[in-house]
Protein backbone atom coordinates (compact mmCIF):
# COMPACT_ATOMS: atom_id res chain seq x y z
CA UNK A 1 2.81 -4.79 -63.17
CA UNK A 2 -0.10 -7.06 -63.91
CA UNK A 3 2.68 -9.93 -64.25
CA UNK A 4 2.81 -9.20 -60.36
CA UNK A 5 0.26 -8.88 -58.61
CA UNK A 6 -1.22 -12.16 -57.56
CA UNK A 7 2.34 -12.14 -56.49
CA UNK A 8 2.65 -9.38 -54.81
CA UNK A 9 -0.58 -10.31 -52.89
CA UNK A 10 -0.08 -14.02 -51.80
CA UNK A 11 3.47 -12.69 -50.77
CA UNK A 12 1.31 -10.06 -48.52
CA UNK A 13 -1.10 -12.76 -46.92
CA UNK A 14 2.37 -14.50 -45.76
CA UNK A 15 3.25 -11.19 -44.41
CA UNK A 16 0.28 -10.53 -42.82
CA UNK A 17 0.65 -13.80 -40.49
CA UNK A 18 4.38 -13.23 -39.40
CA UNK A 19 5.32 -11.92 -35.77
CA UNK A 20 8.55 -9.61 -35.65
CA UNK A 21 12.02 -11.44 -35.59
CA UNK A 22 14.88 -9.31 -35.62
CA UNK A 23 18.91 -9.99 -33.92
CA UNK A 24 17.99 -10.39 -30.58
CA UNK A 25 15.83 -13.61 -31.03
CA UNK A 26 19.30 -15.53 -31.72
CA UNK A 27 23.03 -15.03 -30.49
CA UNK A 28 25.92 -16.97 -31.88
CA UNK A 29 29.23 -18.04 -28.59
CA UNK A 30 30.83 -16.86 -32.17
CA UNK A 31 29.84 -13.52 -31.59
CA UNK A 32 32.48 -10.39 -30.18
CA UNK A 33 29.09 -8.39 -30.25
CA UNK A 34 26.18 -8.00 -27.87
CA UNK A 35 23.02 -9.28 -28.40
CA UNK A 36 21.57 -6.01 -30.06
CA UNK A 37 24.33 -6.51 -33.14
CA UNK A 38 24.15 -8.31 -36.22
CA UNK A 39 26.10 -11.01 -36.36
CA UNK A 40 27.13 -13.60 -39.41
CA UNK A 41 30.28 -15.26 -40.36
CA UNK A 42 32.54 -15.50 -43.93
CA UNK A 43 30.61 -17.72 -46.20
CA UNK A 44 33.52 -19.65 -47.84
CA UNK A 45 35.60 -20.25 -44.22
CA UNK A 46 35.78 -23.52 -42.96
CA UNK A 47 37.79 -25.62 -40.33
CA UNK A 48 41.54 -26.38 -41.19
CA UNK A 49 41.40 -29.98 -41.54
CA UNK A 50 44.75 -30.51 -39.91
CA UNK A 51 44.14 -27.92 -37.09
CA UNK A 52 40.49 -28.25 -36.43
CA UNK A 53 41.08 -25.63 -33.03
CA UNK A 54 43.01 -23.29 -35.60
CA UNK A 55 41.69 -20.18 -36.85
CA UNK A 56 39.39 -21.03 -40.43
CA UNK A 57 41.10 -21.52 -43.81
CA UNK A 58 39.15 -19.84 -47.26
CA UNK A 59 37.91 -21.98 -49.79
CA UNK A 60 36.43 -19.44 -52.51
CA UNK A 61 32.57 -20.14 -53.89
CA UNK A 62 31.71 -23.07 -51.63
CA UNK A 63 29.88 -21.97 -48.65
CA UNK A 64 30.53 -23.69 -45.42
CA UNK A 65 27.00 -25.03 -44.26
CA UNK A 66 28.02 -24.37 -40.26
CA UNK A 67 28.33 -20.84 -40.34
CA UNK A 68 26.10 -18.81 -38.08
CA UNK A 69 23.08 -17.02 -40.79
CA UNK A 70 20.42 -16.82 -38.25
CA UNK A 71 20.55 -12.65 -38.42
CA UNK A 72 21.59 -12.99 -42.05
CA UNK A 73 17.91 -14.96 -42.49
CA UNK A 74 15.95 -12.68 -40.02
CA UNK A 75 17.56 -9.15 -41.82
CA UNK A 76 16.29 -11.10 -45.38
CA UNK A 77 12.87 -11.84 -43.61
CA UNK A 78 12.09 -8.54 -42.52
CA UNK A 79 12.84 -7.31 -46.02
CA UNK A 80 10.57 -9.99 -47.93
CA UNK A 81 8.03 -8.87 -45.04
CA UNK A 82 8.29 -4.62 -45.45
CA UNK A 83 8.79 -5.65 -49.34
CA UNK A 84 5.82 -7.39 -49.91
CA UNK A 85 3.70 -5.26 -47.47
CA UNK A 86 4.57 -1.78 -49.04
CA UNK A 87 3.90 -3.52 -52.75
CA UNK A 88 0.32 -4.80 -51.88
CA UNK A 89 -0.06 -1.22 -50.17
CA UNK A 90 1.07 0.08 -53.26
CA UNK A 91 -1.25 -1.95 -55.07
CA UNK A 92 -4.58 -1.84 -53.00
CA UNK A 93 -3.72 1.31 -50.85
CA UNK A 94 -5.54 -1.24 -47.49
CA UNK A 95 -3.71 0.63 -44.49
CA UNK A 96 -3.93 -2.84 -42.75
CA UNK A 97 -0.58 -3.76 -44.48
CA UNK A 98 1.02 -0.80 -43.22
CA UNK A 99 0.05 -1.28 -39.90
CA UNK A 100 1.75 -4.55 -40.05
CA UNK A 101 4.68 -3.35 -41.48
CA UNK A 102 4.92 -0.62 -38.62
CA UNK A 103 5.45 -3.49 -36.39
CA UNK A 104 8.23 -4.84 -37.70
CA UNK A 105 9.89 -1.46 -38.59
CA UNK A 106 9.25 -0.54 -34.76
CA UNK A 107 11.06 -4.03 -33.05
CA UNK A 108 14.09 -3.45 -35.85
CA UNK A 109 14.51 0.05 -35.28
CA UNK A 110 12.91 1.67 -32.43
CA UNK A 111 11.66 -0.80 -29.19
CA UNK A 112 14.92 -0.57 -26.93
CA UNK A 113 14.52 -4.62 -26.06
CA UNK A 114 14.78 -6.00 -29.88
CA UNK A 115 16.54 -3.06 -31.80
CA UNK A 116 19.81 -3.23 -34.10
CA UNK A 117 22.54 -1.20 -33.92
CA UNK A 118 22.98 0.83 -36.18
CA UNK A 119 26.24 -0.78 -37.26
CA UNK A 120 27.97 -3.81 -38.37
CA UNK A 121 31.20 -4.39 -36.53
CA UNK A 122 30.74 -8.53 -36.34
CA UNK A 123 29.46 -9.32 -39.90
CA UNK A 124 31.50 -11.75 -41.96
CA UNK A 125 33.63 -12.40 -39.21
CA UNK A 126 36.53 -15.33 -39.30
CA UNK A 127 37.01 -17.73 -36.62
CA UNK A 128 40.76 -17.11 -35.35
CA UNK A 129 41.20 -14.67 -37.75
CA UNK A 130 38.51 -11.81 -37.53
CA UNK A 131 35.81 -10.66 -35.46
CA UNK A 132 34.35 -8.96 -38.42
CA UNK A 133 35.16 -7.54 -41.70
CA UNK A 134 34.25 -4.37 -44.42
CA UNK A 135 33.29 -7.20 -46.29
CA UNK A 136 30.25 -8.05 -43.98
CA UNK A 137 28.57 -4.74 -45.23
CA UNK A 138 27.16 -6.44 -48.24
CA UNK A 139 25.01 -8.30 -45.56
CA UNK A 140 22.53 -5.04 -45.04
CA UNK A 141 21.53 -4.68 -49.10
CA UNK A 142 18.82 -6.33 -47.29
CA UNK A 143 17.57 -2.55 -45.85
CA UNK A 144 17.24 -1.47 -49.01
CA UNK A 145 13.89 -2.67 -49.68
CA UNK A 146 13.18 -1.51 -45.59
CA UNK A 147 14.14 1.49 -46.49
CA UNK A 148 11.93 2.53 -49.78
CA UNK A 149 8.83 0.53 -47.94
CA UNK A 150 9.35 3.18 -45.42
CA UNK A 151 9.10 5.45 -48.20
CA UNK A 152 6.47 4.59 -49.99
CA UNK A 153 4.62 4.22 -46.76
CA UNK A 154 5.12 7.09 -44.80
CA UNK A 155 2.09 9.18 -46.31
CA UNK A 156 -0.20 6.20 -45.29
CA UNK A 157 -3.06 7.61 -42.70
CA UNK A 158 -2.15 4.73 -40.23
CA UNK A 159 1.37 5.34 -40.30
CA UNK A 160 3.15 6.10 -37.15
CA UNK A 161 5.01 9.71 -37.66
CA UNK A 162 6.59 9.23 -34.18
CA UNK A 163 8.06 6.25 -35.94
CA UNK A 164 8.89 7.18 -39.10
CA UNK A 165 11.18 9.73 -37.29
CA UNK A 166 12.61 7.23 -35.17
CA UNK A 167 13.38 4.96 -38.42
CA UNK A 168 14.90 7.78 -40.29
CA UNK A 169 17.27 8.57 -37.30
CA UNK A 170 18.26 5.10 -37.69
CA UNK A 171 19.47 5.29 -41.51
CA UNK A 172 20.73 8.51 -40.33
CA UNK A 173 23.47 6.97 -37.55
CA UNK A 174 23.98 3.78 -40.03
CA UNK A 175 25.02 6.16 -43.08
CA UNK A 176 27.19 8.41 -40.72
CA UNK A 177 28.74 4.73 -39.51
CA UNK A 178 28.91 3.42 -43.29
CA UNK A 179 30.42 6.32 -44.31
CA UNK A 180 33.36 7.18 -41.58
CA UNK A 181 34.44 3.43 -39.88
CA UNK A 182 37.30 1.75 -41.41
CA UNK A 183 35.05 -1.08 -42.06
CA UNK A 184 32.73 1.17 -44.53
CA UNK A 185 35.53 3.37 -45.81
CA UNK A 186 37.42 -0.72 -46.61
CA UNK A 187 34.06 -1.79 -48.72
CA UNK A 188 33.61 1.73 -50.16
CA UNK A 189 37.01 1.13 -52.03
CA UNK A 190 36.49 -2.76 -52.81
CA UNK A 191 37.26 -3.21 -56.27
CA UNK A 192 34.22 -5.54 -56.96
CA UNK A 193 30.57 -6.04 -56.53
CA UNK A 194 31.41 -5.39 -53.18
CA UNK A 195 32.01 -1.60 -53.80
CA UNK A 196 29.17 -1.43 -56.29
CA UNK A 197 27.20 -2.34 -53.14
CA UNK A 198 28.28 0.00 -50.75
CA UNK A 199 27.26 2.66 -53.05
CA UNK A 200 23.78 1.03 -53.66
CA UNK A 201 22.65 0.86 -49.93
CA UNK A 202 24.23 4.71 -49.51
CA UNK A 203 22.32 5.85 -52.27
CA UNK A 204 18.96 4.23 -51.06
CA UNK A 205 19.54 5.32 -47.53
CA UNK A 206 20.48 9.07 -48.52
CA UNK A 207 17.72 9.22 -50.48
CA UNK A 208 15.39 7.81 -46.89
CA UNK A 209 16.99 10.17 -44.63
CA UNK A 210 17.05 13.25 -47.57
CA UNK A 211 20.77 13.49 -47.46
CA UNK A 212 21.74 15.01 -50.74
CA UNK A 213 25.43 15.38 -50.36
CA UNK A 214 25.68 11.98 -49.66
CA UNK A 215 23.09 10.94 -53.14
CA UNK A 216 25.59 13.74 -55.22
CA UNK A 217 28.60 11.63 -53.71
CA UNK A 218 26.96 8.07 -55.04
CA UNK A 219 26.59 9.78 -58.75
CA UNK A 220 30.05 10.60 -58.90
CA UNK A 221 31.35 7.46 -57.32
CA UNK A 222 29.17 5.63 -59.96
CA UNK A 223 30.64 7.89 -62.88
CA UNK A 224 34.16 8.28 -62.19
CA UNK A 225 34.83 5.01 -60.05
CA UNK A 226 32.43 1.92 -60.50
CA UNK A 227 31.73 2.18 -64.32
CA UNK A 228 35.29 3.07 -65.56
CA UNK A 229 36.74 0.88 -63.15
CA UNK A 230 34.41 -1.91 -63.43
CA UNK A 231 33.22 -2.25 -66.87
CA UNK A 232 35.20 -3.61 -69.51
CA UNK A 233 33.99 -2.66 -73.43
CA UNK A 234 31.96 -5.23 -74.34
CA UNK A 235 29.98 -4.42 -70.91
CA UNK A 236 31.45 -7.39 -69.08
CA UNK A 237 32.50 -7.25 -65.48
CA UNK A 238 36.09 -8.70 -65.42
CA UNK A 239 36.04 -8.92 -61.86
CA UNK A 240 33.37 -11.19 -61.60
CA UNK A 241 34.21 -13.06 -64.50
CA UNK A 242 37.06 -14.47 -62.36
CA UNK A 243 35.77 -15.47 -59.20
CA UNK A 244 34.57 -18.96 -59.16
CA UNK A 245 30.75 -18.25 -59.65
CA UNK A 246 31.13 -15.52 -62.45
CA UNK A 247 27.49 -16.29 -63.89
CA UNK A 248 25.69 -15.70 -59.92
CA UNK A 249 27.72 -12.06 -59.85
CA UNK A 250 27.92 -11.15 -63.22
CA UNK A 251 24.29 -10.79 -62.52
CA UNK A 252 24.56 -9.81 -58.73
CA UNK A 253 26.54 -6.65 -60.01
CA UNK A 254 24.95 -5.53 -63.10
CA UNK A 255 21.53 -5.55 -60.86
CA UNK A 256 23.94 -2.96 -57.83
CA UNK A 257 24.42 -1.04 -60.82
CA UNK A 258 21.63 -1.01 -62.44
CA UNK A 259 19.97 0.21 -58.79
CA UNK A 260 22.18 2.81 -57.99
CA UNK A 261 20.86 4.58 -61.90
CA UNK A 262 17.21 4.07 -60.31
CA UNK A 263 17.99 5.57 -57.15
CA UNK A 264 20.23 8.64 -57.47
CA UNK A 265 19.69 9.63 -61.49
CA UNK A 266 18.07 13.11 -61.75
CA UNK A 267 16.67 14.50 -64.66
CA UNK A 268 20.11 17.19 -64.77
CA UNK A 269 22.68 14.11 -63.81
CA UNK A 270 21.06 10.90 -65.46
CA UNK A 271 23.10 8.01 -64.85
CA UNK A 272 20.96 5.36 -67.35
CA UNK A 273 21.73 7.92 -69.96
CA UNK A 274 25.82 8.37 -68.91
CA UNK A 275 28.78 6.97 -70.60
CA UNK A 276 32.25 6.85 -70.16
CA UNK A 277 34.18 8.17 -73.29
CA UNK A 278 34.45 4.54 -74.99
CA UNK A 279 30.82 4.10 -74.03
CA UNK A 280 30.89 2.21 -71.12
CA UNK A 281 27.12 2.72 -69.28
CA UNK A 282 24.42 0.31 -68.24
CA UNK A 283 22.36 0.14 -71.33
CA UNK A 284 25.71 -2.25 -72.42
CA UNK A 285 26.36 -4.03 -69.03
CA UNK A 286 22.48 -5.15 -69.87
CA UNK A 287 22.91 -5.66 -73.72
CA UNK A 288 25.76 -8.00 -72.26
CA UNK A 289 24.37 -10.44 -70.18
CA UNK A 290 20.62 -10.21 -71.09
CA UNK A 291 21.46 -12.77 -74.01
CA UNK A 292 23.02 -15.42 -71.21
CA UNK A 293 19.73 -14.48 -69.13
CA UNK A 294 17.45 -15.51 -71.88
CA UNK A 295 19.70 -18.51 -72.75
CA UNK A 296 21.89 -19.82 -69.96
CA UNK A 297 23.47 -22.24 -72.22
CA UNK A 298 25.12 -19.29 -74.75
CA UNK A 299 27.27 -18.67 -71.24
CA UNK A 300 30.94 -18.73 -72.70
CA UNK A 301 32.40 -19.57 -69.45
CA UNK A 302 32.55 -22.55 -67.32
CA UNK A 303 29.49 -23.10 -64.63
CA UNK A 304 29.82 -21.55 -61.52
CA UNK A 305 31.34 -24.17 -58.63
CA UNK A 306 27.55 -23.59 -56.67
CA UNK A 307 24.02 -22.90 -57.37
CA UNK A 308 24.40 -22.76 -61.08
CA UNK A 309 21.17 -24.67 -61.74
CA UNK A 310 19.47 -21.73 -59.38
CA UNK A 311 20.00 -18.60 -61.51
CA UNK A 312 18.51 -16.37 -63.17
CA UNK A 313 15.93 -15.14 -61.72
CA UNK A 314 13.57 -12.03 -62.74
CA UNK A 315 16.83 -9.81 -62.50
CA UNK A 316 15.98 -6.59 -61.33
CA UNK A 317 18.10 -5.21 -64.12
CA UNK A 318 15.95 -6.37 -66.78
CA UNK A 319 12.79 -4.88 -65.43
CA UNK A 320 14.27 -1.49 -64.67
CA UNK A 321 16.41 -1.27 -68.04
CA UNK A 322 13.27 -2.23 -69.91
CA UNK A 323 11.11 0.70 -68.46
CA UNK A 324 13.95 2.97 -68.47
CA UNK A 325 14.82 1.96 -72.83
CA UNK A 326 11.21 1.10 -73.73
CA UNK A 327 13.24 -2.89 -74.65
CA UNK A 328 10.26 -5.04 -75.01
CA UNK A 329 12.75 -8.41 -75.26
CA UNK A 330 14.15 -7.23 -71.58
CA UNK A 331 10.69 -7.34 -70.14
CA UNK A 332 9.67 -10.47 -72.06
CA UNK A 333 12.68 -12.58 -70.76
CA UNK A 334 12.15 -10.64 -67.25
CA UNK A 335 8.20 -11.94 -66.52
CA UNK A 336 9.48 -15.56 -68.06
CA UNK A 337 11.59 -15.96 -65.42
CA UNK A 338 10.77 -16.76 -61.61
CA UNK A 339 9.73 -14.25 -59.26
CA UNK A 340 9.43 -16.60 -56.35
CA UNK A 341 12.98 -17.81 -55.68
CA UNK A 342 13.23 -19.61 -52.72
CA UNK A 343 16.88 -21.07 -52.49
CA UNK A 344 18.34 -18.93 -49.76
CA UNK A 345 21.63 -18.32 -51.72
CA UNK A 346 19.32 -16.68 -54.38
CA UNK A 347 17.30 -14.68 -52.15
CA UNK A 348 20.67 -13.55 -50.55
CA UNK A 349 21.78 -12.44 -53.64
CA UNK A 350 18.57 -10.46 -54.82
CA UNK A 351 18.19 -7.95 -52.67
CA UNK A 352 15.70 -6.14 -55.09
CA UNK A 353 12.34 -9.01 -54.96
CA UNK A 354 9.12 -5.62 -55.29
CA UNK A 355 10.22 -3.55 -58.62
CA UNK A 356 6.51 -2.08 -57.68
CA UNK A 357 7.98 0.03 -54.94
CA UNK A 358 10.60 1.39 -56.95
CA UNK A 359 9.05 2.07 -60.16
């Protein structure tokens, strides 16, 4: 992790100076919620030009620059904050980071003025159409990194233990919302990246709050649902090849995938090691797009419609398949690329930005 770590701690000195932000600081007229819920709207809804009082009409890949993001950008925030502050505690084991990081862990999760719910009944919503949507779960990938800071800092002397208990009960409610509303049972069984997603955030919430039926349940669901049902033979994703963007979540999904085999695999049920009969598994979704990552311009389909200039980045995927198969080309086209995005789209998108707290 040499590659990282003058990183790792300029990204910490940022931290250091940043005051907590969370939901509350912003509401949206948009919003069906109270101030204490997260709100954020479809990306790719816009006004109907011939109706402009009407409810929003879709126009897929291109994102409609009036939306409300301000929680979207504060949730993203607060994970480049916790990310960056458990990695140089990781790094340097200085307690001061953690005691910055408590702060914002305790105004997300615990101070009754600037808390979030521990749900997300307004994301993605629809003007005229919705005041939230399944769909809007993909917004909290963006605890994932929250989550295994906690993790990582939770042995710290400085830490808070009345805290950490506080924080866990909070994964604890969100998992038992993700995992019984309509809204999280709708994502669970998207079809797409979308589903691949759901899993990913279970997984690395189970594994916060010790839940282990819940980390058995994201092994099978990765086995029997989002590899057979994703995958195609060559280790494509046919889904994504589709949508307008199919370069942005080709990669988007290969790196949900390749999480969820960091998270939940086991030495007895190893999920970088599993294949589906044809042998489906993510050592091929990687072979697949690695080439496209180290050469952009091999990419046999058309650009995507937005941001196609942006990606890649230092895919998580290549880091963790690389360490996981001993592939010294992964690793080599992983530390060439950049592992300072700051196009928000990107950083949206990359949920994973501190491999050093996983690894």
């Amino acid at each position: 992790m040499t590659t990282l770590k003058p990183h790792i701690l300029a990204e910490a000195r940022w931290a250091m100076q940043q005051e907590p932000v969370t939901v509350t600081a912003q509401t949206s007229p948009r919003s069906a919620g109270g101030k204490h819920d997260f709100f954020s709207e479809g990306d790719y809804w816009w006004p109907d030009s011939a109706n402009p009082q009407g409810p929003y009409i879709q126009r897929d890949g291109l994102t409609n620059p009036d939306n409300f993001v301000a929680h979207r950008q504060a949730m993203i925030r607060f994970s480049r904050i916790v990310g960056a502050l458990a990695s140089a505690y990781v790094v340097t084991r200085d307690e001061t980071y953690v005691r910055q990081a408590f702060r914002h862990l305790k105004a997300w999760f615990v101070n009754p003025a600037t808390r979030m719910n521990p749900s997300l009944l307004y994301a993605q919503a629809i003007k005229g159409r919705a005041t939230g949507r399944g769909i809007g779960i993909i917004d909290t990938i963006h605890l994932m990194e929250v989550a295994q800071g906690v993790r990582v800092m939770e042995t710290a002397r400085t830490r808070d233990p009345k805290a950490v208990a506080a924080i866990r009960q909070w994964f604890a409610d969100y998992l038992n919302w993700l995992t019984t509303h309509p809204y999280g049972k709708d994502e669970m069984n998207a079809k797409n990246n979308h589903g691949t997603c759901w899993v990913m955030q279970v997984a690395a919430f189970a594994r916060l709050t010790k839940n282990d039926s819940l980390l058995a349940f994201c092994r099978n669901r990765y086995k029997n649902v989002l590899l057979p049902d994703q995958m195609a033979a060559d280790g494509s994703f046919p889904q994504e090849l589709r949508r307008t963007k199919p370069y942005g979540y080709s990669l988007f999904n290969l790196d949900a995938m390749t999480m969820i085999c960091q998270i939940v695999s086991t030495p007895a049920d190893n999920l970088w090691t599993y294949q589906t009969a044809d042998g489906r598994g993510i050592r091929r979704g990687i072979a697949y797009l690695h080439p496209f990552v180290r050469d952009k311009t091999a990419w046999p389909l058309k650009p995507d419609v937005m941001y196609w200039n942006d990606w890649p980045v230092a895919q998580p995927f290549l880091v963790f398949g690389a360490v996981t198969f001993g592939q010294s080309d992964w690793l080599a086209t992983w530390e060439k690329r950049d592992h300072d995005p700051q196009v928000e789209e990107v950083l949206r998108n990359l949920p994973i930005r501190n491999p050093v707290i996983w690894l």
